[in-house]
C-alpha atoms as a PDB file:
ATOM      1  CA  UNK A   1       6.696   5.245   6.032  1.00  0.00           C
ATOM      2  CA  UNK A   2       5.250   8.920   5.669  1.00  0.00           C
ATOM      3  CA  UNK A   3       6.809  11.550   3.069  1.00  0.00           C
ATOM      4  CA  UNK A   4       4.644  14.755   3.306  1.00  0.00           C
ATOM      5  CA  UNK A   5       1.526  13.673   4.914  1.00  0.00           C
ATOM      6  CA  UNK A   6       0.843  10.332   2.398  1.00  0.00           C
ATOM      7  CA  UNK A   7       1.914   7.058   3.585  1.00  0.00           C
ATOM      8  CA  UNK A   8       3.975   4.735   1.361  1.00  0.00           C
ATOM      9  CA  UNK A   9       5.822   1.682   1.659  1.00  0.00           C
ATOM     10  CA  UNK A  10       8.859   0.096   0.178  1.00  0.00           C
ATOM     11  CA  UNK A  11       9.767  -3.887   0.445  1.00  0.00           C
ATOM     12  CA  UNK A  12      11.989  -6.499  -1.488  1.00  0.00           C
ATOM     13  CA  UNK A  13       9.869  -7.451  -4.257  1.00  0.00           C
ATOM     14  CA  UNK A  14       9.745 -11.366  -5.793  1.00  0.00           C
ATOM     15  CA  UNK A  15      13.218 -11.043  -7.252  1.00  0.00           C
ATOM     16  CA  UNK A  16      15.932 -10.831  -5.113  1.00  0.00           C
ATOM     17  CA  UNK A  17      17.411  -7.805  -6.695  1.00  0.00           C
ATOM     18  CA  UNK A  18      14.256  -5.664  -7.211  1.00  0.00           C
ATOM     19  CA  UNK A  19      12.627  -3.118  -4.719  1.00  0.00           C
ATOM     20  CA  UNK A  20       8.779  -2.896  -4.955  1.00  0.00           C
ATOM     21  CA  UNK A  21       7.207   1.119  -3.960  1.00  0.00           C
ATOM     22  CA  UNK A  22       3.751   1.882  -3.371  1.00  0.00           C
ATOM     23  CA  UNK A  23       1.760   5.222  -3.015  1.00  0.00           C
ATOM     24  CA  UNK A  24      -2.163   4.974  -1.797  1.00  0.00           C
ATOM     25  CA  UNK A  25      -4.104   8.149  -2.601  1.00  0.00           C
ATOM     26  CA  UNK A  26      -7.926   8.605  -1.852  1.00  0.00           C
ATOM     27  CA  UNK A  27      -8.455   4.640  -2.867  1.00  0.00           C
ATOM     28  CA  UNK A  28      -6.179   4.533  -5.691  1.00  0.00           C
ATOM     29  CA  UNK A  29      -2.920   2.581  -5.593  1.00  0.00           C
ATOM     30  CA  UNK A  30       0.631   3.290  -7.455  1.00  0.00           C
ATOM     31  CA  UNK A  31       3.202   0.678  -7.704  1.00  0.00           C
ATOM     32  CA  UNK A  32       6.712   0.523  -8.959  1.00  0.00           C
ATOM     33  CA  UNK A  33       9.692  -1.520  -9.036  1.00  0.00           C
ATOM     34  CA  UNK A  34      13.203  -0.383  -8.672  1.00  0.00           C
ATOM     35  CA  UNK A  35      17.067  -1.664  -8.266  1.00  0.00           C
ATOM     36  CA  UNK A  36      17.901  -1.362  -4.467  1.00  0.00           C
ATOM     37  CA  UNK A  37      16.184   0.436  -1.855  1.00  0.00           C
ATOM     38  CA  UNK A  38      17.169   3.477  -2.146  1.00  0.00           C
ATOM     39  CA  UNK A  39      15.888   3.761  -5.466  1.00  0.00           C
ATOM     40  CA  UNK A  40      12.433   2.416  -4.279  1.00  0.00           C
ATOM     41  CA  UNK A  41      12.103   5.634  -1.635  1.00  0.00           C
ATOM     42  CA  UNK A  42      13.101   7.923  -3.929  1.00  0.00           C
ATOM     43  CA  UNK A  43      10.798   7.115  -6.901  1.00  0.00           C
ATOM     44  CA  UNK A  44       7.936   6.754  -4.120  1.00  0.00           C
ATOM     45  CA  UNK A  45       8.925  10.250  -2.703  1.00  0.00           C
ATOM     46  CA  UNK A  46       8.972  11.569  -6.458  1.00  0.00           C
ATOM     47  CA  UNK A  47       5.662  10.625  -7.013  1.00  0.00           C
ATOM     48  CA  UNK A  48       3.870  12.112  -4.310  1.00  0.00           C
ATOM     49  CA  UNK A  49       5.873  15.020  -4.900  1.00  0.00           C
ATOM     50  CA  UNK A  50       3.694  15.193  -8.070  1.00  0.00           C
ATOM     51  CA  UNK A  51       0.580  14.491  -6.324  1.00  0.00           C
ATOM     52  CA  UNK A  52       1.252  17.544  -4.248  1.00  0.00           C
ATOM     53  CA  UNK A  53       1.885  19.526  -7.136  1.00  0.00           C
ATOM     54  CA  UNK A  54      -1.490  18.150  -9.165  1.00  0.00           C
ATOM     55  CA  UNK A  55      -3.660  18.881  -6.340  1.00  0.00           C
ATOM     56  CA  UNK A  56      -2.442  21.644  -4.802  1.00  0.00           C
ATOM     57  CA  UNK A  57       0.405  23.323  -7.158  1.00  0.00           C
ATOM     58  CA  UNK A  58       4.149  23.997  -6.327  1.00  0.00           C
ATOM     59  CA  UNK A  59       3.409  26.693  -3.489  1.00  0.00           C
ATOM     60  CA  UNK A  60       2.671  23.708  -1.206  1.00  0.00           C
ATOM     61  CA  UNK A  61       6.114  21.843  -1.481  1.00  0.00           C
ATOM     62  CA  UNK A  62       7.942  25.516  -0.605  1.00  0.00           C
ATOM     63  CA  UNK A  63       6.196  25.090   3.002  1.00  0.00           C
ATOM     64  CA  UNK A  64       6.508  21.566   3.695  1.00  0.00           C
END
């Protein structure tokens, strides 16, 4: 999937009840777990959201 130019991904995790995230990012990898799936693609979304804003400041996410 694709949220403001970074690719991500979202899939059941081990558990049947847990949603595994990840965010790659110039060779470096986040990963999270959350309750359903909806959950998963927010907190993904969230976090590039602060990627944006460490790299390139809030400006950017006004004219995405």
């Amino acid at each position: 999937m694709e949220y403001r130019g970074f690719g991500y991904a979202v899939a059941r995790s081990i558990s049947p009840t847990r949603w595994r995230w990840s965010v790659e990012h110039d060779s470096n990898k986040k990963v999270g777990l959350a309750d359903s799936r909806e959950e998963a693609i927010f907190r993904a979304q969230r976090f590039i959201d602060q990627l944006v804003r460490a790299t390139t400041g809030p400006a950017r996410l006004r004219n995405i």
